[in-house]
Protein backbone atom coordinates (compact mmCIF):
# COMPACT_ATOMS: atom_id res chain seq x y z
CA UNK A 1 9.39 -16.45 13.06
CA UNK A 2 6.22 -17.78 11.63
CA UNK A 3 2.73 -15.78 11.04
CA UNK A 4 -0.36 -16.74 11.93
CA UNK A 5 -2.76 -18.13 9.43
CA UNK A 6 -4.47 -14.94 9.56
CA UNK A 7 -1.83 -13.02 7.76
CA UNK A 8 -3.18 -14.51 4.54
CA UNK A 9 -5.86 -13.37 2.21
CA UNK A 10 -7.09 -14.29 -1.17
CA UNK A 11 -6.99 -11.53 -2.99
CA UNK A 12 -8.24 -13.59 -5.96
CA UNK A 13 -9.29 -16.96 -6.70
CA UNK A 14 -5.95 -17.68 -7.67
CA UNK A 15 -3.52 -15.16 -5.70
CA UNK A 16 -3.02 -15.26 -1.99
CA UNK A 17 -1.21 -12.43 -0.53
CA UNK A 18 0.17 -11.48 2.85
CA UNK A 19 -2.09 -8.91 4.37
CA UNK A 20 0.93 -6.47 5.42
CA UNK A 21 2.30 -5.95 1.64
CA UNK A 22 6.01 -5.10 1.61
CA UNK A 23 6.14 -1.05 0.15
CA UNK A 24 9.14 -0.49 -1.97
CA UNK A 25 8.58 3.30 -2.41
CA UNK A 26 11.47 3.56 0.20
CA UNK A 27 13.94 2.81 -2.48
CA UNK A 28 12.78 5.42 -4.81
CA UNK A 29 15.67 7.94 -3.84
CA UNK A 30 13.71 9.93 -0.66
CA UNK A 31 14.03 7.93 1.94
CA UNK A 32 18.15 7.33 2.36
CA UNK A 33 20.61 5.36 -0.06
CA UNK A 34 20.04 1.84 -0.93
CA UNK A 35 22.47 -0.63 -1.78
CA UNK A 36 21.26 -3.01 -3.83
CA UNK A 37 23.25 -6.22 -2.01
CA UNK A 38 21.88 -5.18 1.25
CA UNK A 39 18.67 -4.86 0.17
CA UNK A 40 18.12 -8.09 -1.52
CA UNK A 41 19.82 -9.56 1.47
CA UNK A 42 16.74 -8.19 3.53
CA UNK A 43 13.75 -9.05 0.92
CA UNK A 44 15.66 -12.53 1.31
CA UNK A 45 15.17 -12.19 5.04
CA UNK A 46 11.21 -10.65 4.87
CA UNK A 47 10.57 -13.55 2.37
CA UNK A 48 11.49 -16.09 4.87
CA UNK A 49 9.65 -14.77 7.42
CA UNK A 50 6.56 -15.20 5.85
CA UNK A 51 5.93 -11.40 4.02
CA UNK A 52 5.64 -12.39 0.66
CA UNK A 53 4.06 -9.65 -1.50
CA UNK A 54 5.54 -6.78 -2.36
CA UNK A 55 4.25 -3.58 -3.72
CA UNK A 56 6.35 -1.81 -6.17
CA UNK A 57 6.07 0.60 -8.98
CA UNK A 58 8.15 1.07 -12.63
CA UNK A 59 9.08 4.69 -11.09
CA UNK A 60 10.17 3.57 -7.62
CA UNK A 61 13.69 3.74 -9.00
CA UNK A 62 15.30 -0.05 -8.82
CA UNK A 63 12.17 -1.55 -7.52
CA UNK A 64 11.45 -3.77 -10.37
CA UNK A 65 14.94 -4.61 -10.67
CA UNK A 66 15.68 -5.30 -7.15
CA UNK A 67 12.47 -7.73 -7.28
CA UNK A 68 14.26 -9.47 -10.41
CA UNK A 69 17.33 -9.84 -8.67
CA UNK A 70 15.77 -11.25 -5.37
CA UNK A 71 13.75 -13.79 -7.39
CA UNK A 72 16.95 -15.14 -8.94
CA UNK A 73 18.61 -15.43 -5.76
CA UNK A 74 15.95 -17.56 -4.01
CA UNK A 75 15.50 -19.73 -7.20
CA UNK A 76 19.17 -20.36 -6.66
CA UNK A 77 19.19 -21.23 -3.10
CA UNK A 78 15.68 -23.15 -3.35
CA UNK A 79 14.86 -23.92 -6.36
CA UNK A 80 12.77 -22.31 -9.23
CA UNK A 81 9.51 -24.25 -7.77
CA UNK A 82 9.87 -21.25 -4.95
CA UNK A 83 9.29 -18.35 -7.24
CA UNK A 84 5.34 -19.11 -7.05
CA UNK A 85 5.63 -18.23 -3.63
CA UNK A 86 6.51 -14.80 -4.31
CA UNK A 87 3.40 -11.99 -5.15
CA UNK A 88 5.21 -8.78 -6.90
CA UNK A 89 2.68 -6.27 -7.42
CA UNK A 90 4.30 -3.30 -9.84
CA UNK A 91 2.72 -0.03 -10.92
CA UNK A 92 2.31 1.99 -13.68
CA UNK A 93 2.13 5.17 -13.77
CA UNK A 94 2.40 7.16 -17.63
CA UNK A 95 2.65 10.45 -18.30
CA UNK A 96 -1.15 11.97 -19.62
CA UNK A 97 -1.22 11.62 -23.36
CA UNK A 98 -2.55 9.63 -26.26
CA UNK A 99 -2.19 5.33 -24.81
CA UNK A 100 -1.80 3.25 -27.74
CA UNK A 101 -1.31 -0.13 -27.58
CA UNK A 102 2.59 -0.12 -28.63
CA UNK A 103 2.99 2.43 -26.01
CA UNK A 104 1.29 0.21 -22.93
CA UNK A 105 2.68 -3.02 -24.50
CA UNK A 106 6.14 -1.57 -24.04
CA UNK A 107 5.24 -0.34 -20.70
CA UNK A 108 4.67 -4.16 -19.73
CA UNK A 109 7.11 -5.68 -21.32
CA UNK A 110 9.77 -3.20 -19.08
CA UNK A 111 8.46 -4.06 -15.96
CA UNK A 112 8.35 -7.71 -17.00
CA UNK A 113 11.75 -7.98 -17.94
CA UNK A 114 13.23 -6.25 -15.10
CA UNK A 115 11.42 -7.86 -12.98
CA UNK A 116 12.25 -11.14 -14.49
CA UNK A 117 9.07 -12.46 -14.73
CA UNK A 118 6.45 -13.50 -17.87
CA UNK A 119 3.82 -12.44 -16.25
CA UNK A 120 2.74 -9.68 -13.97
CA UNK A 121 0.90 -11.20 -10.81
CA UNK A 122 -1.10 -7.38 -10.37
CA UNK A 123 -0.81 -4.24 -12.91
CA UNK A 124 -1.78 -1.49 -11.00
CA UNK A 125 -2.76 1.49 -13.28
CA UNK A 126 -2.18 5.34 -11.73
CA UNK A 127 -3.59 8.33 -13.95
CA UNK A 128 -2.53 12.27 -13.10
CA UNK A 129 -5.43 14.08 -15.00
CA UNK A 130 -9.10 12.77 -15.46
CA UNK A 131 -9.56 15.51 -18.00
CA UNK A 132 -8.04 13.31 -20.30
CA UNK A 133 -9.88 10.11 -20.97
CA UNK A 134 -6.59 8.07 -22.20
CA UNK A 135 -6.99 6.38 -18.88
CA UNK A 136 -9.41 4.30 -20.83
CA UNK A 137 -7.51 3.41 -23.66
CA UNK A 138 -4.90 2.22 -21.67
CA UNK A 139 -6.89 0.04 -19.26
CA UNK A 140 -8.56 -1.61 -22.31
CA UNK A 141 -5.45 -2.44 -24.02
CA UNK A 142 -4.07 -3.51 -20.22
CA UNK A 143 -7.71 -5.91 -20.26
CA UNK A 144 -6.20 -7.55 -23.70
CA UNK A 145 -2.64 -7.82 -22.31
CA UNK A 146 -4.23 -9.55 -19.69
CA UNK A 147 -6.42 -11.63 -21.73
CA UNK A 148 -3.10 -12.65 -23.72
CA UNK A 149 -1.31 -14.07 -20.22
CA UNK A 150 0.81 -11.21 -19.98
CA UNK A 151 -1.01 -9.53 -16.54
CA UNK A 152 -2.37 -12.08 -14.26
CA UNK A 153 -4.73 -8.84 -12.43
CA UNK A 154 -5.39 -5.56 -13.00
CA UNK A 155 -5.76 -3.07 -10.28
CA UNK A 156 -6.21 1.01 -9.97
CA UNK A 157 -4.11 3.13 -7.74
CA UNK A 158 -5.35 6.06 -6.00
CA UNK A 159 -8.65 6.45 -8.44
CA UNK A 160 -11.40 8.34 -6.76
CA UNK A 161 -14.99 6.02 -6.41
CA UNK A 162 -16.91 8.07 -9.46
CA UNK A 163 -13.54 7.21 -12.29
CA UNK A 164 -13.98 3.20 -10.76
CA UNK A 165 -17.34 3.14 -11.39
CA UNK A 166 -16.98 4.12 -14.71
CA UNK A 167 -14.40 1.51 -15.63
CA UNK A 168 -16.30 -1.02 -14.07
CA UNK A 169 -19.13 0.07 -15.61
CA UNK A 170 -17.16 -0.46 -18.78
CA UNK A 171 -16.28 -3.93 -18.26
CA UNK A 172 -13.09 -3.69 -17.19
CA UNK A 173 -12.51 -6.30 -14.89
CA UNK A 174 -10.37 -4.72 -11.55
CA UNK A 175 -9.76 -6.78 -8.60
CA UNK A 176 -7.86 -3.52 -6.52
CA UNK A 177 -7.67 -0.04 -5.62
CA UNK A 178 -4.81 0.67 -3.74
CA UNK A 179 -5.62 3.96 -1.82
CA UNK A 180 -4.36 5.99 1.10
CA UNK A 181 -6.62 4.57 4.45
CA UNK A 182 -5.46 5.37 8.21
CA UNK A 183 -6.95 6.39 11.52
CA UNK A 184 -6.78 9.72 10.24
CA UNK A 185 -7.60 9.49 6.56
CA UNK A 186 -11.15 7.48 6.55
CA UNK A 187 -11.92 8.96 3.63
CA UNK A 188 -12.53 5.42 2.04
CA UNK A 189 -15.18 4.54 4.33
CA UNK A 190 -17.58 7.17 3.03
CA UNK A 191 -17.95 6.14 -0.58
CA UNK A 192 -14.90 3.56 -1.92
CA UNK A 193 -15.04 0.76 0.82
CA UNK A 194 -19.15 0.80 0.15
CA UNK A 195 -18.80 0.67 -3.63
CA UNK A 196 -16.21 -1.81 -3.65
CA UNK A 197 -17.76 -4.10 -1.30
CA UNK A 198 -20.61 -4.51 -3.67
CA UNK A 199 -18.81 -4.62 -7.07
CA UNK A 200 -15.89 -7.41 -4.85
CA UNK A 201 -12.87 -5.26 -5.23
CA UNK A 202 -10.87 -4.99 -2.31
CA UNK A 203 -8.72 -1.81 -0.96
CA UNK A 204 -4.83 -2.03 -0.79
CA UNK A 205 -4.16 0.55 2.11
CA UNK A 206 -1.19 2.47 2.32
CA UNK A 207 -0.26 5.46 4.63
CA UNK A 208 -1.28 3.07 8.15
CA UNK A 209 1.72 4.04 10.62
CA UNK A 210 1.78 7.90 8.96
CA UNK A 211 5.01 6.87 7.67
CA UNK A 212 6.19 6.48 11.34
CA UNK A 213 4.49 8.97 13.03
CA UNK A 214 2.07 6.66 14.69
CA UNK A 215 4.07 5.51 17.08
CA UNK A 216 5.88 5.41 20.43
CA UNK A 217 8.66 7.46 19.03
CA UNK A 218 6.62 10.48 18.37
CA UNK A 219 4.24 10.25 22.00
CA UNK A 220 4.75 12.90 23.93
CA UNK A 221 6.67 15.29 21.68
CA UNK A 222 6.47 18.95 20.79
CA UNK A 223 5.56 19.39 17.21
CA UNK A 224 8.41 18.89 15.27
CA UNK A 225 9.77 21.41 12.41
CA UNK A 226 10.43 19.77 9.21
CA UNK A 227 13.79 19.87 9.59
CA UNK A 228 13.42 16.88 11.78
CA UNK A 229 12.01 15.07 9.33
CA UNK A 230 15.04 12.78 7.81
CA UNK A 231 12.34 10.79 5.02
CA UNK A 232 9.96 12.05 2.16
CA UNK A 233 7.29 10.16 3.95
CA UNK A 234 7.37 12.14 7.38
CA UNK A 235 6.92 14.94 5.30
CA UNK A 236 4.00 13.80 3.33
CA UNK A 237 2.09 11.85 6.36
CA UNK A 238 2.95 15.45 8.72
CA UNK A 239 1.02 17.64 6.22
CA UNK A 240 -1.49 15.38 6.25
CA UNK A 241 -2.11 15.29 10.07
CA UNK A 242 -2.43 18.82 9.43
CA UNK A 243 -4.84 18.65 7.65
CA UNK A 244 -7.01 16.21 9.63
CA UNK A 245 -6.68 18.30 12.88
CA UNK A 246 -2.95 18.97 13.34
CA UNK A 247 -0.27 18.03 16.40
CA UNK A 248 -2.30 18.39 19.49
CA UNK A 249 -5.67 16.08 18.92
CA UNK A 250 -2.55 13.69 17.30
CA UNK A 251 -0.83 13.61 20.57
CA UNK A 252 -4.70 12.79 21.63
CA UNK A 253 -5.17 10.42 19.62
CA UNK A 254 -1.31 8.89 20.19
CA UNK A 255 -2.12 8.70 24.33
CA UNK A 256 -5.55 6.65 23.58
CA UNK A 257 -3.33 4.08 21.14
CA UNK A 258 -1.00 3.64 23.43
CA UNK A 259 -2.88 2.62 26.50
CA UNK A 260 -4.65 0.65 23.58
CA UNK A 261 -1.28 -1.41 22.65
CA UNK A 262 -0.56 -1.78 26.22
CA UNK A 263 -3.44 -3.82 26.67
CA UNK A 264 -2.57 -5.86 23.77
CA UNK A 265 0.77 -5.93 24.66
CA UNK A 266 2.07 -4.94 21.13
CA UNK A 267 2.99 -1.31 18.99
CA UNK A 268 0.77 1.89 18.53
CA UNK A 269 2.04 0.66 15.00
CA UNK A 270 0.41 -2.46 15.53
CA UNK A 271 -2.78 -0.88 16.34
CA UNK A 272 -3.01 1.87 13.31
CA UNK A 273 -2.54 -1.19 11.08
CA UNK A 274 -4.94 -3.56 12.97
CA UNK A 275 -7.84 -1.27 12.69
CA UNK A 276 -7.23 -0.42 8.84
CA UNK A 277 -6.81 -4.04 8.44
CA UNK A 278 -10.26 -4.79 9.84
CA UNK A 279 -12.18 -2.37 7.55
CA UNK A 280 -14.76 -3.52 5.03
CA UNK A 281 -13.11 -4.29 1.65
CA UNK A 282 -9.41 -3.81 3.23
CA UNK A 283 -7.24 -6.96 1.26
CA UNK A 284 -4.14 -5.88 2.74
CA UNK A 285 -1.92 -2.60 4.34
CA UNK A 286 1.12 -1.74 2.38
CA UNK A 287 3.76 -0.88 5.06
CA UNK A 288 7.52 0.87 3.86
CA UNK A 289 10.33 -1.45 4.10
CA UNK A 290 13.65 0.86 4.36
CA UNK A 291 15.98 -2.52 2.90
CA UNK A 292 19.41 -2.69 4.29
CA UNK A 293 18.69 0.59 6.22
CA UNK A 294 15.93 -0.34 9.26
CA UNK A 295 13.65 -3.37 9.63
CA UNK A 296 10.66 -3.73 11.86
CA UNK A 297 9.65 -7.63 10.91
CA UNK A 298 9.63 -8.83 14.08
CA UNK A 299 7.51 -5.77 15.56
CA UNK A 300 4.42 -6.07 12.06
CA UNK A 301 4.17 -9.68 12.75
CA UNK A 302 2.88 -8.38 16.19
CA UNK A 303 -0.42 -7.20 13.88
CA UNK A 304 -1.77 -11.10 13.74
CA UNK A 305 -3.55 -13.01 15.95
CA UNK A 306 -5.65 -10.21 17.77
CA UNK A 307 -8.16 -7.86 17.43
CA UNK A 308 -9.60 -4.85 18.51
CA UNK A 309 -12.60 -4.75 21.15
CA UNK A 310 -16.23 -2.52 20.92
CA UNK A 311 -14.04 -0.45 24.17
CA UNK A 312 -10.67 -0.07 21.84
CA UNK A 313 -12.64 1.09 19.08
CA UNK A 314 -15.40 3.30 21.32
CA UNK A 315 -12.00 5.05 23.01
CA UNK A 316 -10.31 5.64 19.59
CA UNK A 317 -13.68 7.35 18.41
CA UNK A 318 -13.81 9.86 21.37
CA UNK A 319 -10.56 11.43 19.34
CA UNK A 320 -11.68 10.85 16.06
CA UNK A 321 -14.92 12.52 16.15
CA UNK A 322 -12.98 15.51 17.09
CA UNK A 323 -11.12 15.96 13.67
CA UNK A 324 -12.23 17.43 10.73
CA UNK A 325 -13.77 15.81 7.61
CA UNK A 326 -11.04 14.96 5.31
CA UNK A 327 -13.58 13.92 2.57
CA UNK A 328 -14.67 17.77 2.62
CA UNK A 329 -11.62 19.19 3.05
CA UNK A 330 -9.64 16.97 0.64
CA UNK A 331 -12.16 15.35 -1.41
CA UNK A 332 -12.29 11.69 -2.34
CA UNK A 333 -9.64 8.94 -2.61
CA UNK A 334 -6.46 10.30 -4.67
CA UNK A 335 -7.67 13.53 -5.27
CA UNK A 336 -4.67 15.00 -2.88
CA UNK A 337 -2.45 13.92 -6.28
CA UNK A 338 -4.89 16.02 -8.79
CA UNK A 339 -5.44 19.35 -6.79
């Protein structure tokens, strides 16, 4: 299985990425045991079917490492040269508290070794509390790191559009944001997409397919107790649809994508990441990968080599317009993490 052209994007002048980003956070411990053989069996296996960029983070428990042991095995079978095919993008996320430059330096050098690398293709920096301004000391020394050819990028993760503007206003140079974005959650339409659009930073989207809940599976269904819920990110993307509206303008909403992805002959997946992935300043949607445990390669590549129509998009607003306004009842990108 090939994808299209299409599935590529630079993210950077020098980094192209796949624009369905394999999520690792299913290997953090909530979503079902992994074993580590398996699993680099299947990044092996999502590698060579042309999804090449992971996303990853130093607390998504053997993320880093299960990247460093996937790049040795494809050096081995195809030679070192491969490895540049690869685009790992890792997280960090510290605990609040004084950032000095030993402290982030170390930080870097973890993820680096484990992920068996010399330098990080994209840092992506998370901070818990904006009432403490060591966010800023730790991006700056993160800008020298970077300067010294130990961080190829840096990028934010979940930072509302007021905290970017004042590290870009700093001079920090950041090429990503990597924020929740769905049919539901459009919060980053109202202020990020706009402000990144004119400062050229582009959005990694995660949260597309509601963790599964936007699709077929779920059509038709009474709404289910959390009992049913056998992953942390059913959980998480539920409460959120409660939020937006709750089950019954979902099951709306469901009904319209389907008759959608009928006419396109693919997924309702297909079409929650398809409209995401056609939003100013999108780069790419981050979509879980459950390694060894499920796979869904052959379904995602089903995202290329379409689009969307002024009726698709006209039908999915009819529901839409009928849900409340996250951005009020939430607030602005990432500030679900700091309530």
């Amino acid at each position: 299985m090939a994808l299209s052209a299409s599935s590529r994007f630079p993210l950077t002048a020098d980094l192209e990425i796949c624009r369905l980003l394999n999520g690792m956070w299913q290997v953090s411990g909530a979503h079902g045991a992994i074993e580590p053989g398996r699993a680099v069996e299947d990044m092996l296996a999502y590698h060579g079917a042309g999804f090449t960029t992971w996303d990853l983070a130093d607390h998504y428990g053997p993320a880093e490492d299960l990247v460093g042991a996937f790049r040795r095995r494809l050096a081995a079978a195809r030679g070192a040269d491969s490895l540049s095919e690869i685009q790992a993008f890792t997280k960090w996320v510290p605990y609040p508290g004084p950032m000095t430059r030993r402290a982030v330096e170390d930080a870097v050098d973890t993820s680096r070794r484990r992920m068996g690398v010399d330098r990080l293709d994209l840092l992506q920096f998370h901070w818990w509390d904006y009432a403490d301004a060591g966010y800023l000391d730790a991006l700056e020394h993160l800008a020298d790191l970077r300067e010294e050819g130990k961080i190829r990028h840096l990028g934010l993760t979940n930072f509302d559009t007021e905290r970017l503007g004042l590290i870009a206003g700093r001079g920090v140079a950041i090429v990503s944001n990597q924020v929740q974005y769905s049919l539901i959650d459009r919060r980053p339409e109202i202020r990020m997409a706009p402000f990144c659009r004119d400062h050229r930073i582009t959005l990694l989207a995660y949260g597309a397919v509601l963790g599964g809940l936007l699709s077929e599976q779920w059509l038709g269904r009474p709404e289910p107790h959390r009992a049913e819920f056998g992953t942390a990110s059913l959980q998480k993307y539920k409460n959120m649809i409660d939020a937006w509206s709750g089950w019954p303008l979902f099951q709306e909403l469901l009904a319209v994508l389907k008759n959608i992805a009928d006419k396109h002959r693919v997924g309702i997946a297909n079409v929650g990441m398809r409209y995401v992935l056609d939003r100013p300043a999108v780069a790419g949607v981050i979509v879980g990968a459950r390694l060894g445990l499920a796979q869904h390669r052959a379904a995602n590549a089903r995202v290329f080599g379409w689009s969307l129509d002024d009726g698709d998009l006209a039908l999915i607003e009819t529901v839409l317009a009928r849900s409340r306004d996250l951005m009020t009842v939430i607030g602005d990108c990432g500030d679900e993490y700091r309530r």
